[in-house]
Protein backbone atom coordinates (compact mmCIF):
# COMPACT_ATOMS: atom_id res chain seq x y z
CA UNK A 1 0.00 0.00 0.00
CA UNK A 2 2.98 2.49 0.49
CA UNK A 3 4.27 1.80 -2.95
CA UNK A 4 0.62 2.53 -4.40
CA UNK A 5 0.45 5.80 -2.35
CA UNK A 6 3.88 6.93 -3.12
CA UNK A 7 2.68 6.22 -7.32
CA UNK A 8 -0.58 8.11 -6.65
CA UNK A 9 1.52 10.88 -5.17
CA UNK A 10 3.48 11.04 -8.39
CA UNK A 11 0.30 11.51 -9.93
CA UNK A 12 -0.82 14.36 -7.84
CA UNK A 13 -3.65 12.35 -5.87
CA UNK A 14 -4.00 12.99 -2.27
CA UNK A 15 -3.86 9.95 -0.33
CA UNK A 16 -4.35 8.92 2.99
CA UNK A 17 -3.42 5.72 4.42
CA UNK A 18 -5.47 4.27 7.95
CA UNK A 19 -2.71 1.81 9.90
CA UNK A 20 -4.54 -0.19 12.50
CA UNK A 21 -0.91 -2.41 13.03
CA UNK A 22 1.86 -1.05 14.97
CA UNK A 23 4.38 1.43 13.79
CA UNK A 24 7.05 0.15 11.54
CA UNK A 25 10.30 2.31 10.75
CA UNK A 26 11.64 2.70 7.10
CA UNK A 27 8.19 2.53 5.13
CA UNK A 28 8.54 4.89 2.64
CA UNK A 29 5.27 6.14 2.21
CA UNK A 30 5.75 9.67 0.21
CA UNK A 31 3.46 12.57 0.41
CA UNK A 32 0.88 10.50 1.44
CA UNK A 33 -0.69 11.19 5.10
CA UNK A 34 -0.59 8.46 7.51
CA UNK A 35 -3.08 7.90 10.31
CA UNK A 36 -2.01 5.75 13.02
CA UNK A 37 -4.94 4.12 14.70
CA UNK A 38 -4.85 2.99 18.20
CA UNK A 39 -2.42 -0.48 17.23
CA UNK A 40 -3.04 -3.94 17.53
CA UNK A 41 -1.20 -7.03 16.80
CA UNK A 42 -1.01 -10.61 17.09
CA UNK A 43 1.45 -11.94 19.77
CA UNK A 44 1.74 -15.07 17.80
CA UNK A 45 1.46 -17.09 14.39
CA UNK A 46 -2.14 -18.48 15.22
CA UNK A 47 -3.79 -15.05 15.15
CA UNK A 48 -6.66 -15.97 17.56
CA UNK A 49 -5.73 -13.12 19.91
CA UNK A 50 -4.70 -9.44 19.41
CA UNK A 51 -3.04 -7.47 21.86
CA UNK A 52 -2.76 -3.76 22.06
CA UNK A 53 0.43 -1.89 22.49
CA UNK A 54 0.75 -2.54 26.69
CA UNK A 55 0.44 -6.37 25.36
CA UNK A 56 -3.36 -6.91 26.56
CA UNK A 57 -5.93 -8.11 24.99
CA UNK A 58 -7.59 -5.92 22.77
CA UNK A 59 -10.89 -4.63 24.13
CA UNK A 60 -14.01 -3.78 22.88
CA UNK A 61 -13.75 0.13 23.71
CA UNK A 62 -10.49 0.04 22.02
CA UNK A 63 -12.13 -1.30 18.69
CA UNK A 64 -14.93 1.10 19.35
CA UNK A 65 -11.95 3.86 19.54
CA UNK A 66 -10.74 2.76 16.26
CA UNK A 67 -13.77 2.75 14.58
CA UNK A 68 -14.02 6.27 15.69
CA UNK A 69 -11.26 7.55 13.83
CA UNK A 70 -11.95 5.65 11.11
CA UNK A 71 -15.70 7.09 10.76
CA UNK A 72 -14.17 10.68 11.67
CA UNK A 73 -11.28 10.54 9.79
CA UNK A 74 -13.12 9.17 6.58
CA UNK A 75 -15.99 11.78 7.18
CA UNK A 76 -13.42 14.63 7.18
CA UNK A 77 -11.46 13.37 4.04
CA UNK A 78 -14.68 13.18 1.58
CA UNK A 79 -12.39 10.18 -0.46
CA UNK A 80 -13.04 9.97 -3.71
CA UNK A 81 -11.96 6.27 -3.85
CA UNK A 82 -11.60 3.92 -0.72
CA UNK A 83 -9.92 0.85 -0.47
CA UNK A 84 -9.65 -1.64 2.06
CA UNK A 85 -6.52 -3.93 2.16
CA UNK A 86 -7.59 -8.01 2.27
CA UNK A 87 -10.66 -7.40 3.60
CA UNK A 88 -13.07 -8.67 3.04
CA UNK A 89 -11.38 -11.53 1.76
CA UNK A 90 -9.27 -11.68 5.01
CA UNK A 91 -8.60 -9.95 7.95
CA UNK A 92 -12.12 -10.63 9.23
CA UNK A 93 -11.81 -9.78 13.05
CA UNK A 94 -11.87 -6.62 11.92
CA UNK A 95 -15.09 -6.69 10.40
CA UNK A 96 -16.80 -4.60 12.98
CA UNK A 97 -14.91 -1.56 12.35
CA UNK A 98 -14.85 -1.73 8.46
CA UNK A 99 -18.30 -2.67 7.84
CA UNK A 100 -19.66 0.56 9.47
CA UNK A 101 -17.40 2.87 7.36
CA UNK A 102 -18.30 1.28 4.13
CA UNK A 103 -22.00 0.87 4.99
CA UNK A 104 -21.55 4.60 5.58
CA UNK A 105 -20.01 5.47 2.34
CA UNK A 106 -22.58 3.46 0.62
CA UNK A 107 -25.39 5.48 2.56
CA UNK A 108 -24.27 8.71 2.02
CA UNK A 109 -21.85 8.78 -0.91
CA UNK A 110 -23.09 5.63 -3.13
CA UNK A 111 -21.15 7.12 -6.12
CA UNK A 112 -17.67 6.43 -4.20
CA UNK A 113 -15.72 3.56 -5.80
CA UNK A 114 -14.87 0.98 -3.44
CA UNK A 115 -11.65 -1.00 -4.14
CA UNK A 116 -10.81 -4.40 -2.54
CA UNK A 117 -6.68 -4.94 -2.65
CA UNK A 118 -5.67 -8.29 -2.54
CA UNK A 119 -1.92 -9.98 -3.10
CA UNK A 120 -1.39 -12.37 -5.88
CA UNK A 121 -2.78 -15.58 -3.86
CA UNK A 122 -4.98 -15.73 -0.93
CA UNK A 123 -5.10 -17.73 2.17
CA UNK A 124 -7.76 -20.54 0.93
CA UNK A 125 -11.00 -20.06 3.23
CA UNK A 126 -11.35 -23.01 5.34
CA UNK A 127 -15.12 -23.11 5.48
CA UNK A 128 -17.86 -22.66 2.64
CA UNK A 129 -19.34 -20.09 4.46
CA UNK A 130 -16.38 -17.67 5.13
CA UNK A 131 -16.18 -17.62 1.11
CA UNK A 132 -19.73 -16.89 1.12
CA UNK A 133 -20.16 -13.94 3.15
CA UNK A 134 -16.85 -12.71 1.31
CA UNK A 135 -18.77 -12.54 -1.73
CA UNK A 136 -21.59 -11.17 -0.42
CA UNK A 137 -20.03 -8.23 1.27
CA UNK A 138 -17.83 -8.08 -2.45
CA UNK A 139 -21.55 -7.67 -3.97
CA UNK A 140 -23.17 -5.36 -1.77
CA UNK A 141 -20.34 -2.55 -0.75
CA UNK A 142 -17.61 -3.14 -3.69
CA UNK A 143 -16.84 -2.08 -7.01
CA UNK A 144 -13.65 -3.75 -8.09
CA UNK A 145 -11.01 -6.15 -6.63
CA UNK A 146 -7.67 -4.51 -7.48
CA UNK A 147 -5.58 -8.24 -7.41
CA UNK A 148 -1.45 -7.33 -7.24
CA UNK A 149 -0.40 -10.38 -9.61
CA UNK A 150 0.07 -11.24 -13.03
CA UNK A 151 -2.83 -13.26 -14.32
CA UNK A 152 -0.30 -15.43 -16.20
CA UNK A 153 0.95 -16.46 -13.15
CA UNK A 154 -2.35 -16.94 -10.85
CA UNK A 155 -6.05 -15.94 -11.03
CA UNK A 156 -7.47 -15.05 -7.92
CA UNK A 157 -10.01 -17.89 -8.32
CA UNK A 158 -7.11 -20.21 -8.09
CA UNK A 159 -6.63 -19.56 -4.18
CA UNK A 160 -10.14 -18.38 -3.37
CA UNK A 161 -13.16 -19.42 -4.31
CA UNK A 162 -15.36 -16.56 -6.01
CA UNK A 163 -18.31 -15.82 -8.01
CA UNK A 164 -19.28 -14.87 -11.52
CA UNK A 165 -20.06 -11.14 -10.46
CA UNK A 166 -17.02 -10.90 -8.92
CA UNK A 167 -14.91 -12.27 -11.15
CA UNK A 168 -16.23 -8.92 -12.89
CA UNK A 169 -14.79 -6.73 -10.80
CA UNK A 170 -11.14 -8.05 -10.91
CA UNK A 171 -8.56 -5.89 -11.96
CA UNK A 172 -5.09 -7.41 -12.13
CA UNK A 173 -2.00 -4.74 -11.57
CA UNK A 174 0.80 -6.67 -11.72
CA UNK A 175 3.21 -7.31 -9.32
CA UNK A 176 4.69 -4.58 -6.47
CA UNK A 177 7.87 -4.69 -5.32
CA UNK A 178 12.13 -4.56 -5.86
CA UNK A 179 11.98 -0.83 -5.47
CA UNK A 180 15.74 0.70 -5.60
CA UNK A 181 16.69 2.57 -2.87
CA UNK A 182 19.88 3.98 -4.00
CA UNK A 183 22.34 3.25 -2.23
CA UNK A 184 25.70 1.88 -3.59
CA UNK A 185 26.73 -1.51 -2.33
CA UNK A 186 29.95 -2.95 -2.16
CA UNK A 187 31.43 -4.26 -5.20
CA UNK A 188 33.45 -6.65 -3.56
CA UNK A 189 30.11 -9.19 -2.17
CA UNK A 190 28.58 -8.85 -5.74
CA UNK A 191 27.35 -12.19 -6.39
CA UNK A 192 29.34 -13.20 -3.83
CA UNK A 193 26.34 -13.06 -1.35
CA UNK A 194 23.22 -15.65 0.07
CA UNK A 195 20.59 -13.70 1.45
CA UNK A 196 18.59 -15.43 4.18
CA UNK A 197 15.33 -13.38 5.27
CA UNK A 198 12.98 -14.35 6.83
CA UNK A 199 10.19 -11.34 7.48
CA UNK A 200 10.07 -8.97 10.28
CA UNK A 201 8.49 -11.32 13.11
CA UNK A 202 9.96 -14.06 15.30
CA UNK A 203 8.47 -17.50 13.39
CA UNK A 204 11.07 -17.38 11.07
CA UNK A 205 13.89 -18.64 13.45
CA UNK A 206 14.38 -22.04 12.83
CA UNK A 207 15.52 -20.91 8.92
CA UNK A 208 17.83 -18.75 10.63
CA UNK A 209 19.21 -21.91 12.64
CA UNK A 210 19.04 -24.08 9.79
CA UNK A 211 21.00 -21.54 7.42
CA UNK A 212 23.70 -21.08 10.25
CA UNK A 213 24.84 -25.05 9.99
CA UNK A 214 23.74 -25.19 5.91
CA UNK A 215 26.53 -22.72 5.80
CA UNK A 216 29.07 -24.82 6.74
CA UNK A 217 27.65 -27.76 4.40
CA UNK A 218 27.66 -25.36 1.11
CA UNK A 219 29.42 -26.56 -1.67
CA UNK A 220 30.66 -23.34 -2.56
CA UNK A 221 32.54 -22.33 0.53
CA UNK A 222 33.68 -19.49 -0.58
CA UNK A 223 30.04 -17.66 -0.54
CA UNK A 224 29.00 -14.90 2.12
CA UNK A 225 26.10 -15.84 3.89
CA UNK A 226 24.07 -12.59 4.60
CA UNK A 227 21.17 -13.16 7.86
CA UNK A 228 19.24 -10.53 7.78
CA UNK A 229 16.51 -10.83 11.27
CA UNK A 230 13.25 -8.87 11.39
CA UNK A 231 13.00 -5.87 13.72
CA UNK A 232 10.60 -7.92 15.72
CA UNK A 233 12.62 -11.21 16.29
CA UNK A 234 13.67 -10.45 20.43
CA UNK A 235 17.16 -8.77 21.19
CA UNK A 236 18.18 -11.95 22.92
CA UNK A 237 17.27 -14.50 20.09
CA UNK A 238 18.97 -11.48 17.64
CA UNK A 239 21.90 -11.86 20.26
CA UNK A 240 22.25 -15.48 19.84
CA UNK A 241 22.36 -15.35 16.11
CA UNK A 242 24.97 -12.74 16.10
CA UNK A 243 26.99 -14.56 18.09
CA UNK A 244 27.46 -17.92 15.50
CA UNK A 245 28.51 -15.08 13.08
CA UNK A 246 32.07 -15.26 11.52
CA UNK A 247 34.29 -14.63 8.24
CA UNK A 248 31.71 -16.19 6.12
CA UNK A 249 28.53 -15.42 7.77
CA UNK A 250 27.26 -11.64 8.67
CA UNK A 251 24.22 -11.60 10.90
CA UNK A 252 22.05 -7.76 10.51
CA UNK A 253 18.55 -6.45 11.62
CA UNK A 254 17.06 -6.19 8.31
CA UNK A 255 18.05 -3.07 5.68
CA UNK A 256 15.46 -0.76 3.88
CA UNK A 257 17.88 -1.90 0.67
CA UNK A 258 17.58 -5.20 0.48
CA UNK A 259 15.98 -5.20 -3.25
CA UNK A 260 19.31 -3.91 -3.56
CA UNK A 261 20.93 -6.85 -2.02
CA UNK A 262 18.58 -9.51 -3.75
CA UNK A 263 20.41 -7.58 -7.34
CA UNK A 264 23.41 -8.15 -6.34
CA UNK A 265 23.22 -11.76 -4.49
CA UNK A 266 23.80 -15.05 -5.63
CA UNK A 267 21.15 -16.69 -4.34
CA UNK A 268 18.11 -15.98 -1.74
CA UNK A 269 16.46 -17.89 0.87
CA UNK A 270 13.68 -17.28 2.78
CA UNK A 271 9.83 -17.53 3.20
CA UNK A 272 7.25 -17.14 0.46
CA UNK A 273 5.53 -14.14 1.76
CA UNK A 274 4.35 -11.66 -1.20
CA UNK A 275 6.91 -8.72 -0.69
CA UNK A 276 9.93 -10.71 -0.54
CA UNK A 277 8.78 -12.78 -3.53
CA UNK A 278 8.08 -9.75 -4.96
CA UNK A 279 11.48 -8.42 -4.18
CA UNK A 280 13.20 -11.67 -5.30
CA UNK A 281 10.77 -12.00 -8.93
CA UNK A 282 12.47 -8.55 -9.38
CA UNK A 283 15.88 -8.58 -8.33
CA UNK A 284 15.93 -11.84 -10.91
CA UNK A 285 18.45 -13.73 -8.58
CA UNK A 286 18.29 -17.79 -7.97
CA UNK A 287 16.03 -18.71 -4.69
CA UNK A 288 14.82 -21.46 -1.91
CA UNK A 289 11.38 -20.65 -0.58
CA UNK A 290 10.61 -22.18 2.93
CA UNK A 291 7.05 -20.89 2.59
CA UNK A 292 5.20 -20.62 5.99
CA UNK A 293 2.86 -23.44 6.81
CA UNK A 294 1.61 -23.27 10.40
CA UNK A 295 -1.80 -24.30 11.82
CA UNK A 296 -2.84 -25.25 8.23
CA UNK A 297 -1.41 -22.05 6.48
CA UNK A 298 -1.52 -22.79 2.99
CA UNK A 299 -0.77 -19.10 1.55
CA UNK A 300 2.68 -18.97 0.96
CA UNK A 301 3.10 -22.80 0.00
CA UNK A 302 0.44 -22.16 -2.88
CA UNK A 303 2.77 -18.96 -3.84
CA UNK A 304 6.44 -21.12 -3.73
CA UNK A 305 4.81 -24.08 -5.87
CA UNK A 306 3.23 -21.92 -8.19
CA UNK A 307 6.97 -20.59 -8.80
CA UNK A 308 8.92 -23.79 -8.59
CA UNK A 309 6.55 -25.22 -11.18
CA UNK A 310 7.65 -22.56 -13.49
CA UNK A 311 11.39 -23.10 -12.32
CA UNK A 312 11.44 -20.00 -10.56
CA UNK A 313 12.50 -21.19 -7.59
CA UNK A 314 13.43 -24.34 -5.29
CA UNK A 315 11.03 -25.16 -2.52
CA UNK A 316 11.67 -26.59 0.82
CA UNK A 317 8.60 -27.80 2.94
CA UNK A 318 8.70 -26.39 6.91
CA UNK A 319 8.69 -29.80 7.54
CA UNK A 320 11.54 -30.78 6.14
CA UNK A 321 13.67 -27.91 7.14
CA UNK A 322 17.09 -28.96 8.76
CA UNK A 323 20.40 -27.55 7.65
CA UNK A 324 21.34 -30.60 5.71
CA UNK A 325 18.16 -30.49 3.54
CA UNK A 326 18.63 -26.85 3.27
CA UNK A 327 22.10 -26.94 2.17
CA UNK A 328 21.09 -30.12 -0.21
CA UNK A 329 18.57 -27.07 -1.58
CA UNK A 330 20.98 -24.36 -1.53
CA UNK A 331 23.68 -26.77 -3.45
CA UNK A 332 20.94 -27.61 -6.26
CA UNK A 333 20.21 -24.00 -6.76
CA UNK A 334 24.15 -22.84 -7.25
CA UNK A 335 24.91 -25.83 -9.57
CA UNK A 336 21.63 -25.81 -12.02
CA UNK A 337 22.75 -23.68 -15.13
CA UNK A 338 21.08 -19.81 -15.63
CA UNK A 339 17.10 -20.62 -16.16
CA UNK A 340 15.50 -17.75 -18.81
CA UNK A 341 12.69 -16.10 -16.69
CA UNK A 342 9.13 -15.79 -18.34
CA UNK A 343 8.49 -12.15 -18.12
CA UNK A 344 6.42 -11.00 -15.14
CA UNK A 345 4.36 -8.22 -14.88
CA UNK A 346 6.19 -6.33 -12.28
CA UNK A 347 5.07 -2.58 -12.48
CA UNK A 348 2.21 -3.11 -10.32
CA UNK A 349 2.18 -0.04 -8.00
CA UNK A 350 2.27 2.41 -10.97
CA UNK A 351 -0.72 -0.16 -12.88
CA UNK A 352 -2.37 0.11 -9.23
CA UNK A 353 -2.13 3.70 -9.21
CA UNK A 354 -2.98 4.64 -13.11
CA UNK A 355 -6.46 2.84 -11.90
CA UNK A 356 -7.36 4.50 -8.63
CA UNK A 357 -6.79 8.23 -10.03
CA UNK A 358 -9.16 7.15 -13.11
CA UNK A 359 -11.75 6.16 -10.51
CA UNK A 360 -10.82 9.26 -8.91
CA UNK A 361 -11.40 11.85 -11.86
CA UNK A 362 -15.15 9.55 -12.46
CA UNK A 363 -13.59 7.72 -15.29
CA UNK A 364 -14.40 3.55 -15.86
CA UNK A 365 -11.71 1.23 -15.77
């Protein structure tokens, strides 16, 4: 959603963006205006509880505060075009708050597009009837569904179940992501470098641990192994990580240039999350996707396969993770000769944002 707001800014459209997460440092986000709602997160991987920034659970006058806001803030703006990120596809505790803004809009502003952005592949629903009242909500308060893929790649419908009328309303923008940032990197790790990331939160430390002793197993020895930890892994874990560093393996809090690494890397592991596949899809560099599978996940392992099956990258299941499988993975990768790349859309924030300002100045898309 940054990228999309810093395009739209380029374009000379006022945006606005609500946060209901917490606060995270080094989003570029433009000229766009960002309003922080009173944050909430979830203190683990299973989602069934969010916490608010003291770390208890979230209660219902803080949602009622956030809906606030939202109502006041949306009120003030007069948007031209709203959009909701996931929802209502996902992010369905949150339900409460979003449905009375958009059954607002639709009440007293029914001439307001209403977008729907979604990532390339959803999180299948694991009941009939959450796909249901998706599509209901899709027919009563929404206009299009703005999908941040390449058709040729996946359809929506491939991940999530959806109707005929809103199969109508899906607009596909291509890819976002592998933004430059400038910044000159050493000449002497070009190609030279694997890049193990693993998102900003804590569930990605047992790739960090396998990576560590795959390291040693590498049949190129003479690679730098790059571990870059997400500002929300714990100092002490970070501390523990840093300390099995050494001449051939650098351990860093992640880097606001790491497209810029992926460019100049040899080869990538880490999750199958959208923005680093994204990042990885752009920078054009080998990879091994561990994709995140817990409690039934099924996201990111329906992103990695779609890629391996078009030799895009090597996948390695969660449950097989251990630093000899990894480094059998890693080894594959290095020795299999340069693959040509089908062509990926990848210009989606500019697509994204070429769509939104024709809603904006009343024209059809």
């Amino acid at each position: 959603m940054a990228a999309v707001a810093r395009a739209l800014s380029a374009r000379g459209i006022t945006t606005t963006i609500f946060s209901g997460g917490f606060p995270v440092s080094g989003i570029n986000y433009g000229d766009a205006e960002l309003v922080q709602l009173s944050p909430v997160r979830s203190p683990n991987a299973e989602y069934t509880t969010l916490v608010d920034e003291w770390g208890d659970e979230a209660t219902d006058l803080l949602y009622s505060c956030r809906l606030g806001q939202l109502l006041n803030f949306t009120e003030a703006r007069r948007p031209d075009v709203f959009v909701t990120e996931l929802f209502p596809f996902g992010r369905r505790r949150f339900r409460y708050e979003l449905m009375p803004v958009l059954e607002r809009l639709r009440a007293t502003r029914p001439d307001v597009p209403v977008l729907c952005s979604v990532r390339d592949i959803l999180e299948p629903p694991s009941k009939p009837e959450k796909a249901s009242g998706a599509m209901n909500r899709i027919s009563e308060f929404y206009d299009y569904i703005l999908v941040h893929g390449d058709a040729e790649y996946a359809r929506l419908e491939d991940s999530f179940p959806i109707s005929s009328e809103a199969a109508a309303k899906v607009r596909y923008s291509g890819f976002i992501g592998g933004d430059r940032s400038g910044d000159a990197l050493e000449n002497s790790t070009r190609n030279r470098e694997v890049v193990v990331s693993a998102g900003g939160g804590a569930v990605g430390l047992s790739l960090y641990e396998a990576a560590l002793g795959a390291a040693s197993l590498c049949s190129q020895p003479d690679l730098i192994w790059r571990l870059l930890i997400g500002q929300n892994v714990p100092e002490e874990a970070f501390d523990a990580l840093k300390g099995k560093s050494g001449d051939r393996i650098i351990v860093k809090r992640t880097r606001p240039d790491f497209p810029d690494l992926l460019r100049a890397a040899r080869l990538s592991i880490s999750q199958a999350g959208y923005n680093t596949v994204c990042d990885i899809l752009a920078a054009g560099c080998a990879s091994v996707l561990v994709p995140f599978s817990a409690d039934g996940e099924r996201e990111q392992t329906l992103r990695a396969m779609s890629l391996a099956n078009r030799r895009r990258a090597r996948v390695l299941h969660a449950n097989d993770l251990s630093a000899a499988s990894l480094a059998a993975c890693v080894n594959s990768a290095l020795e299999a000769a340069p693959n040509a790349f089908t062509p990926m859309q990848m210009t989606g924030a500019d697509r994204a944002a070429d769509l939104i300002a024709r809603l904006a100045r009343g024209e059809a898309v």
